[in-house]
Protein backbone atom coordinates (compact mmCIF):
# COMPACT_ATOMS: atom_id res chain seq x y z
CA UNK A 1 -8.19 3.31 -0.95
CA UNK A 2 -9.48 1.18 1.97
CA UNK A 3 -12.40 3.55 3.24
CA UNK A 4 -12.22 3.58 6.67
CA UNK A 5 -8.90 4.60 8.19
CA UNK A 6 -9.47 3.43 11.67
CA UNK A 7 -10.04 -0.24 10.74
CA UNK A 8 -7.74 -2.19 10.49
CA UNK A 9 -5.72 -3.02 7.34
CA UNK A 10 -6.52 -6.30 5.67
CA UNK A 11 -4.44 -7.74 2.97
CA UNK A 12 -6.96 -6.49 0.54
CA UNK A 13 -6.49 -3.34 1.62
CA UNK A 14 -2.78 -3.32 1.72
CA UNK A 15 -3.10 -4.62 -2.11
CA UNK A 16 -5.81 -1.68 -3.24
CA UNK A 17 -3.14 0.53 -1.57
CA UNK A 18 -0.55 -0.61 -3.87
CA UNK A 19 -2.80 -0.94 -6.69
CA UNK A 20 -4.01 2.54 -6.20
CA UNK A 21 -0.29 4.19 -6.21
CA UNK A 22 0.74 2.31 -8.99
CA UNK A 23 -2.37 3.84 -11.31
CA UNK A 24 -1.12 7.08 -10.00
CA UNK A 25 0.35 7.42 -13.52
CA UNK A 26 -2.14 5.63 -15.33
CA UNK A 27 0.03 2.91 -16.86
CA UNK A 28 2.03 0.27 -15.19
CA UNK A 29 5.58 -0.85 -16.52
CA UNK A 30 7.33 -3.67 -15.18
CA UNK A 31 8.65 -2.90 -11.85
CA UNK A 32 5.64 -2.21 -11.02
CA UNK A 33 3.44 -4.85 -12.38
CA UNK A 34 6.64 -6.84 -10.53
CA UNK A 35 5.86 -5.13 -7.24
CA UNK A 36 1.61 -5.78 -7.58
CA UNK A 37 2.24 -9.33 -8.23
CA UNK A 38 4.78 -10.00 -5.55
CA UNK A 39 2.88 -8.25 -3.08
CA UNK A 40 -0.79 -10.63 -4.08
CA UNK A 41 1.83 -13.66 -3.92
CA UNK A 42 2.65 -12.34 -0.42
CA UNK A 43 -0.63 -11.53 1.12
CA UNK A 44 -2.20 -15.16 -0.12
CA UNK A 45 -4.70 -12.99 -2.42
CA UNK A 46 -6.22 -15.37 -5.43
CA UNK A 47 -5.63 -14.50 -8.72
CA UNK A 48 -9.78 -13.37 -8.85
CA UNK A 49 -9.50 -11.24 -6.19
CA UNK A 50 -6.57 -9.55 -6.93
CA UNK A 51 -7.76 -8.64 -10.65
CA UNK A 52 -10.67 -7.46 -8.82
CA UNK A 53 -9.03 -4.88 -6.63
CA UNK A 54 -6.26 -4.01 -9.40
CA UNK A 55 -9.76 -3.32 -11.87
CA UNK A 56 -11.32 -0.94 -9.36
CA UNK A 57 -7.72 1.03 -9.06
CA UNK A 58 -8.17 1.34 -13.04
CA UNK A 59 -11.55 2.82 -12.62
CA UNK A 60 -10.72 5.14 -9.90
CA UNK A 61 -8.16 6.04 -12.28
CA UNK A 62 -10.30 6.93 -14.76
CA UNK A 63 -13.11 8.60 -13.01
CA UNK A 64 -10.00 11.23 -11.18
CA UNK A 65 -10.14 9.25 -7.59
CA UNK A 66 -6.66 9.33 -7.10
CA UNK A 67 -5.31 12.35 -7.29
CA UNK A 68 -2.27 13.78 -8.64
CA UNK A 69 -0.65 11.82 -11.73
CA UNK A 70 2.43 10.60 -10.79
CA UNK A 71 4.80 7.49 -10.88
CA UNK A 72 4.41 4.90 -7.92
CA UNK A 73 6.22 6.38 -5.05
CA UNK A 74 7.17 3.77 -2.85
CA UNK A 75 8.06 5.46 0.06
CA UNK A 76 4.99 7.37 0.16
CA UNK A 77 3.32 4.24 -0.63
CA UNK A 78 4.87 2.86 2.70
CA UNK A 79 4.21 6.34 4.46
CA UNK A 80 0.13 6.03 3.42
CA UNK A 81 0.19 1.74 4.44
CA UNK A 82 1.22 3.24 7.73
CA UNK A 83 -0.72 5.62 8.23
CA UNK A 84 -3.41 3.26 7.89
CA UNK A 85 -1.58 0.72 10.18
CA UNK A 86 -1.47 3.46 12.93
CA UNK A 87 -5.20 5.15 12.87
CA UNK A 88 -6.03 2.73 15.54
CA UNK A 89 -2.52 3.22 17.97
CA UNK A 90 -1.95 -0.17 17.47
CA UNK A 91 0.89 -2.04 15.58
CA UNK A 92 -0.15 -6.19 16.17
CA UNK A 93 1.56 -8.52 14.40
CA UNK A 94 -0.66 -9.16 11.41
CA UNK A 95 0.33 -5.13 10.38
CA UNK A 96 3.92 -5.92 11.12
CA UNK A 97 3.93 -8.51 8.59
CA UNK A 98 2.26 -6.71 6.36
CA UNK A 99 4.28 -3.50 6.50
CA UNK A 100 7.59 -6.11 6.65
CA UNK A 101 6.48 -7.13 2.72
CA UNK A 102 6.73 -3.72 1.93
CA UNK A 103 9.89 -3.18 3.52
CA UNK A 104 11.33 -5.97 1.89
CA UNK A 105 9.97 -5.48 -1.49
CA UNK A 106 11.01 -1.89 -1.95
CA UNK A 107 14.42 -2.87 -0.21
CA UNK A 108 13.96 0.27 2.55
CA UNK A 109 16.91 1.12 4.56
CA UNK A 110 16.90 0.81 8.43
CA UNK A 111 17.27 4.56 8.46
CA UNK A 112 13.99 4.75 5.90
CA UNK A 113 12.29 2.71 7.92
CA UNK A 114 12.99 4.15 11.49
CA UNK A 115 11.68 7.56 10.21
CA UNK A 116 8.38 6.52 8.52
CA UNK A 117 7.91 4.62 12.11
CA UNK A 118 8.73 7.87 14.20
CA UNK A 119 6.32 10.27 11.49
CA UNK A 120 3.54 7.40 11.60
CA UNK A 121 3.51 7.27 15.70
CA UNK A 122 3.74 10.99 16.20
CA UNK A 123 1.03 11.53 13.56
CA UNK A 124 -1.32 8.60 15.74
CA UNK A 125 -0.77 10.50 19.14
């Protein structure tokens, strides 16, 4: 997970986000070895870098970084991106595209989506 919650979130960062929450479980099937390589298609990451982040969620993995096993949880995987995406009580446009490739990937309704926005903000104030 990015370390610094009051920078801002890069595309790398977005991507070790996903990366991390789909090792939650320790394995990755195909929706969500779908969902890692649509989002490194999406942020511009190279195929180098992007094995690079994916390999450090593996080790995290395996050294008990990432808490609870689990399978990916995408709408607490778009609740933790925004999190992020809030620390600093900003939203610029950069974030709003990233966040939108989440949105769109994981299909999130308008209702979804209003209430992650409204529980992100409040938690920023």
């Amino acid at each position: 997970m990015p370390a610094d919650r009051d920078s801002p979130l890069t595309a790398e960062g977005l991507f070790q986000l996903v990366c991390d929450e789909v090792m939650r479980d320790g394995r990755v099937d195909d929706r969500e070895r779908a969902t890692i390589l649509s989002i490194a298609k999406q942020m511009h990451l190279d195929a180098t870098k992007a094995q690079e982040i994916f390999q450090g969620s593996v080790r995290s993995f395996h050294a008990g970084l990432l808490g609870d096993r689990r399978p990916m949880q995408p709408l607490v995987l778009c609740e933790t991106v925004l999190t992020h995406i809030f620390a600093d009580r900003r939203y610029d446009q950069d974030e709003e595209e990233l966040f939108g490739c989440l949105r769109s990937l994981f299909s999130l309704s308008d209702e979804d989506y209003g209430r992650l926005m409204r529980q992100a903000f409040r938690r920023a104030l």
